[in-house]
C-alpha atoms as a PDB file:
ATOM      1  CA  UNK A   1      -9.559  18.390 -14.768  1.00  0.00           C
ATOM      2  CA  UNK A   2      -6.762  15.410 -14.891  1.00  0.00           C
ATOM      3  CA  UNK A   3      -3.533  14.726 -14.014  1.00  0.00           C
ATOM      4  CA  UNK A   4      -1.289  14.580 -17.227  1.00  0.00           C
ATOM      5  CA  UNK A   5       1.805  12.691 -17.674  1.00  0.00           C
ATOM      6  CA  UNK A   6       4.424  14.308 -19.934  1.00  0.00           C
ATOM      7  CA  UNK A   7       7.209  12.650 -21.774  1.00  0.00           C
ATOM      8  CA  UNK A   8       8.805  14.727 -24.769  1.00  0.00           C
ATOM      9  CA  UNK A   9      10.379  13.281 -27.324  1.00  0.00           C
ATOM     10  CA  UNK A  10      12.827  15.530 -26.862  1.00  0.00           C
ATOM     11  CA  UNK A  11      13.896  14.396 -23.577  1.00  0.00           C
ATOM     12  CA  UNK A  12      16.137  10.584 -23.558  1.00  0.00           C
ATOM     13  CA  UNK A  13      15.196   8.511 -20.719  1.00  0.00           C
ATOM     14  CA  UNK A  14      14.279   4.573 -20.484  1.00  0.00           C
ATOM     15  CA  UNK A  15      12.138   3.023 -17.910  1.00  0.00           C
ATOM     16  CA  UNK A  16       8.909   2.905 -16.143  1.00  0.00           C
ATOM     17  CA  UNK A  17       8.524   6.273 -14.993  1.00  0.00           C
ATOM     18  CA  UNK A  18       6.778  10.050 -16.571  1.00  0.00           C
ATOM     19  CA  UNK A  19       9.137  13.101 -16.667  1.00  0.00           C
ATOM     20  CA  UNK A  20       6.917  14.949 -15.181  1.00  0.00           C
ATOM     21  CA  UNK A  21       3.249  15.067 -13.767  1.00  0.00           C
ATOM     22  CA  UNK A  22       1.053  18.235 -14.069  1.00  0.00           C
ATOM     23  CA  UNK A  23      -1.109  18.561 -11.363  1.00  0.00           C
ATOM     24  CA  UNK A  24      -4.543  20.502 -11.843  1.00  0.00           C
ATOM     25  CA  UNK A  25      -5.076  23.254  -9.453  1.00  0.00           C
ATOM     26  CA  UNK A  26      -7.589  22.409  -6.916  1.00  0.00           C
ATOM     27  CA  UNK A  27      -6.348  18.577  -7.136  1.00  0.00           C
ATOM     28  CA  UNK A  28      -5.955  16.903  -3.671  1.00  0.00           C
ATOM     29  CA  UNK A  29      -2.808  16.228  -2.917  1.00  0.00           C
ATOM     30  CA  UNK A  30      -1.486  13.556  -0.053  1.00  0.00           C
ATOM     31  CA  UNK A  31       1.900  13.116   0.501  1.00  0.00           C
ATOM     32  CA  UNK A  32       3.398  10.190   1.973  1.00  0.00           C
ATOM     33  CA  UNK A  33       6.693  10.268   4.252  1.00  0.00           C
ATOM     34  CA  UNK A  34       9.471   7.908   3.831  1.00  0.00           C
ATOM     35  CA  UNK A  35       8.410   4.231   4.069  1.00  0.00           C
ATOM     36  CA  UNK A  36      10.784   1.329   4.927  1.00  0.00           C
ATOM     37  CA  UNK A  37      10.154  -2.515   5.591  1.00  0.00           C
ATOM     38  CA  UNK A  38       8.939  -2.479   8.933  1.00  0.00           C
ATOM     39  CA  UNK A  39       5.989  -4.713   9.255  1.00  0.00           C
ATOM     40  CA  UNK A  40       2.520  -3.340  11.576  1.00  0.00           C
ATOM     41  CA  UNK A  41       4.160  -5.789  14.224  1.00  0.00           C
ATOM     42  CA  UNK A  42       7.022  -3.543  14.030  1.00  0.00           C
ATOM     43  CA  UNK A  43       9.595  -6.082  12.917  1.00  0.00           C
ATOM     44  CA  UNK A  44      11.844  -5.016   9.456  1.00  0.00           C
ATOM     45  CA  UNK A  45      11.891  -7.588   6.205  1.00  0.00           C
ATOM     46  CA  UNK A  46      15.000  -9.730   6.428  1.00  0.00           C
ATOM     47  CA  UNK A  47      15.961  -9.557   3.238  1.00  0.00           C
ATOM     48  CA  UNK A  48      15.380  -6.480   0.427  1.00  0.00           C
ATOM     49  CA  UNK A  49      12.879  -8.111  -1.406  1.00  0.00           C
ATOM     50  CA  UNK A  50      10.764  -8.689   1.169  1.00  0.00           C
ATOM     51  CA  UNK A  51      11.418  -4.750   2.478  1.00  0.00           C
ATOM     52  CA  UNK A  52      10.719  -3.823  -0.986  1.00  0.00           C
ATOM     53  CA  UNK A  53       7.024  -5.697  -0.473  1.00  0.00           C
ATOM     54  CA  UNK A  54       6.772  -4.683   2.767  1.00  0.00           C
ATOM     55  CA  UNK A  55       7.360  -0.892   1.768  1.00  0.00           C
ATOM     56  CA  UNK A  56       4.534  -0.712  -1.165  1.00  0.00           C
ATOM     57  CA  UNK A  57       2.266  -2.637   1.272  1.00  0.00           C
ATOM     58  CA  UNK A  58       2.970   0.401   3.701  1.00  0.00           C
ATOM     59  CA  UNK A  59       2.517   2.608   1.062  1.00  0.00           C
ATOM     60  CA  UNK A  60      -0.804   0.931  -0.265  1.00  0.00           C
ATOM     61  CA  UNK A  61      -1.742   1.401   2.995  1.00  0.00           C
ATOM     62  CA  UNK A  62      -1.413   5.093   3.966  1.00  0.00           C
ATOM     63  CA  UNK A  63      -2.527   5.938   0.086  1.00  0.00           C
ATOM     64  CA  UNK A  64      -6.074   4.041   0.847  1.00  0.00           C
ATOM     65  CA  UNK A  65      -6.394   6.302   4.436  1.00  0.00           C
ATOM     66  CA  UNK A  66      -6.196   9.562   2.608  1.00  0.00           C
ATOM     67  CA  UNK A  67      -9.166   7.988  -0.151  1.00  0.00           C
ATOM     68  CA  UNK A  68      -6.328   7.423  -2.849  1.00  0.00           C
ATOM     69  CA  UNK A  69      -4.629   4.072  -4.102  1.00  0.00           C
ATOM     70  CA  UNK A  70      -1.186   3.050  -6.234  1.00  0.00           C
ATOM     71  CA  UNK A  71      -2.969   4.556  -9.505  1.00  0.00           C
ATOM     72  CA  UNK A  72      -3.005   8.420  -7.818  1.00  0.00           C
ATOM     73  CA  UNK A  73       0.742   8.486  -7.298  1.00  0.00           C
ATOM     74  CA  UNK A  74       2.064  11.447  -9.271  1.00  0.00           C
ATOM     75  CA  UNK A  75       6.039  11.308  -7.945  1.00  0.00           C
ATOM     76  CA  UNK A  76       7.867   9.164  -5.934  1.00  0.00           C
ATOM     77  CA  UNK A  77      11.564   8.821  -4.566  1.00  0.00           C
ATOM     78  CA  UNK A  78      13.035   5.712  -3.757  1.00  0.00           C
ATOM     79  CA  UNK A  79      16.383   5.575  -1.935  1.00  0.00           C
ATOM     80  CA  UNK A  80      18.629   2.224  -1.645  1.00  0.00           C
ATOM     81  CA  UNK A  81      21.620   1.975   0.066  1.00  0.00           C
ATOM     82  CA  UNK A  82      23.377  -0.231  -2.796  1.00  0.00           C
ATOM     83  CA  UNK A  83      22.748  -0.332  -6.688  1.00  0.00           C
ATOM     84  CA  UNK A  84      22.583  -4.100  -6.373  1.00  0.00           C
ATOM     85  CA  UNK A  85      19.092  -3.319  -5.391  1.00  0.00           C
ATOM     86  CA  UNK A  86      17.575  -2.217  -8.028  1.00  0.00           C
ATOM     87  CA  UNK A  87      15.955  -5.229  -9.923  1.00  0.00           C
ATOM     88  CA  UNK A  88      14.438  -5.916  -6.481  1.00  0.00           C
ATOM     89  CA  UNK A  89      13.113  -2.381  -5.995  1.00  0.00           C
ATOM     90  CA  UNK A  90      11.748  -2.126  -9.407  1.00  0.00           C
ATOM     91  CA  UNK A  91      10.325  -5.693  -9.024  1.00  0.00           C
ATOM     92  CA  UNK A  92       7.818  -4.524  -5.872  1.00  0.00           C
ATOM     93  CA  UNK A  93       6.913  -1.417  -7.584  1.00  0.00           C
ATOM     94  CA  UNK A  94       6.000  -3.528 -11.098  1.00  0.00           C
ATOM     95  CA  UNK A  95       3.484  -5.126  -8.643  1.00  0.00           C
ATOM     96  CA  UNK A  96       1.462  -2.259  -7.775  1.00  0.00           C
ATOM     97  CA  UNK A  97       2.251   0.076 -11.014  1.00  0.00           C
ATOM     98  CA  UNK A  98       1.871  -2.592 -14.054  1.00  0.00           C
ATOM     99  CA  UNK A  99       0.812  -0.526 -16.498  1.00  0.00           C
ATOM    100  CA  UNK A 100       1.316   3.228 -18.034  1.00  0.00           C
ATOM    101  CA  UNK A 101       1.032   5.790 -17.314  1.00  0.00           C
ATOM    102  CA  UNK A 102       3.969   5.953 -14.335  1.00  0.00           C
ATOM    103  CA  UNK A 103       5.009   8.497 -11.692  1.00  0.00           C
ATOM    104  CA  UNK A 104       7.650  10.586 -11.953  1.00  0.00           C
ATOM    105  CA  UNK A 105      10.396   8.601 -10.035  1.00  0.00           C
ATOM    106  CA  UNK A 106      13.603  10.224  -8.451  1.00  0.00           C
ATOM    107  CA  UNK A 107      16.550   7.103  -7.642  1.00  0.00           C
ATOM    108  CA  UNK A 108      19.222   7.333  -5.033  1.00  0.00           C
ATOM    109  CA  UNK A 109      21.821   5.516  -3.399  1.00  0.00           C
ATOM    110  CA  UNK A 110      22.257   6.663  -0.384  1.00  0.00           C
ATOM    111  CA  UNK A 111      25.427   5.020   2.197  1.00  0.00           C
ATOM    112  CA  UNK A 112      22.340   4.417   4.885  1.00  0.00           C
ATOM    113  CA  UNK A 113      19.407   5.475   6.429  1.00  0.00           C
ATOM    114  CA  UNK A 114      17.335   5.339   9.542  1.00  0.00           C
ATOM    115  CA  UNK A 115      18.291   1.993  11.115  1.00  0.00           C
ATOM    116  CA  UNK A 116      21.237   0.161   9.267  1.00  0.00           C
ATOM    117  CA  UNK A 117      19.122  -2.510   9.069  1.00  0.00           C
ATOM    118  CA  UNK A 118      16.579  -0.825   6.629  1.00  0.00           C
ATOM    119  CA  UNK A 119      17.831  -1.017   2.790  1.00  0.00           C
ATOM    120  CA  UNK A 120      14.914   0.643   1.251  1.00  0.00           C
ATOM    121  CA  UNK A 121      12.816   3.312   1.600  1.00  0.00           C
ATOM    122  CA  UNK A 122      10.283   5.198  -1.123  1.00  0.00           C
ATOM    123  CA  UNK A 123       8.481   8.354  -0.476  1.00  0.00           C
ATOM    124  CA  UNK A 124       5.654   9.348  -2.801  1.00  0.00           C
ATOM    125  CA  UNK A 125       3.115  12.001  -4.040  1.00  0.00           C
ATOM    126  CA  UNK A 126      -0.375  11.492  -4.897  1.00  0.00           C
ATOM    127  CA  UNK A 127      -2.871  13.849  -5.956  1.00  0.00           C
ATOM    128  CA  UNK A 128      -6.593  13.060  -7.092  1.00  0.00           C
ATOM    129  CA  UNK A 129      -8.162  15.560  -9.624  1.00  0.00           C
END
């Protein structure tokens, strides 16, 4: 029973990211609200890399409560508030997904979100067969 990646052929796309993810049935599945770049002290990045660090670490996290780590996300959504932030974004996540195979991955930009302040924020899906 494992969690396979699928990527047709048949399907165009570029990047570092799976189509889609088939979960097993009886797989455990955790998922992870909305995370921004609010440090444990409660104080948000300054500037979107460091949110973008700050977010995975947050993440990371929450993943290793529930028993799971980067390697059992299965989707995640990442929303930015301007396309300029993009390398950064996919920067942080490079850090803690190097290597194949990759979540599914969902990108908006969205004109804001929680607090002004906060320019990033990635929700994922995990699920351990």
């Amino acid at each position: 029973m494992t969690i396979k990646f699928l990527n047709p052929k048949t399907v165009n796309f570029s990047g570092k990211y799976s189509l889609a993810a088939e979960i097993p049935a009886g797989a455990r599945l955790l998922s992870v609200s909305g995370q921004v770049g609010t440090a444990p002290d409660g104080k948000l990045a300054p500037t979107i890399e460091a949110q973008c660090e700050q977010v995975w670490k947050n993440i990371g996290e929450v993943l290793k409560e529930g028993g799971m780590t980067y390697r059992d996300i299965v989707k995640m959504t990442t929303f930015l508030t301007d396309s300029r932030f993009i390398p950064a974004s996919r920067a942080a996540r490079d850090a803690v997904l190097p290597a194949a195979p990759y979540p599914s991955s969902t990108l908006l930009i969205v004109q804001g979100l929680a607090d002004p302040a906060m320019l990033v924020e990635i929700e994922v899906l995990a699920a351990k067969a």
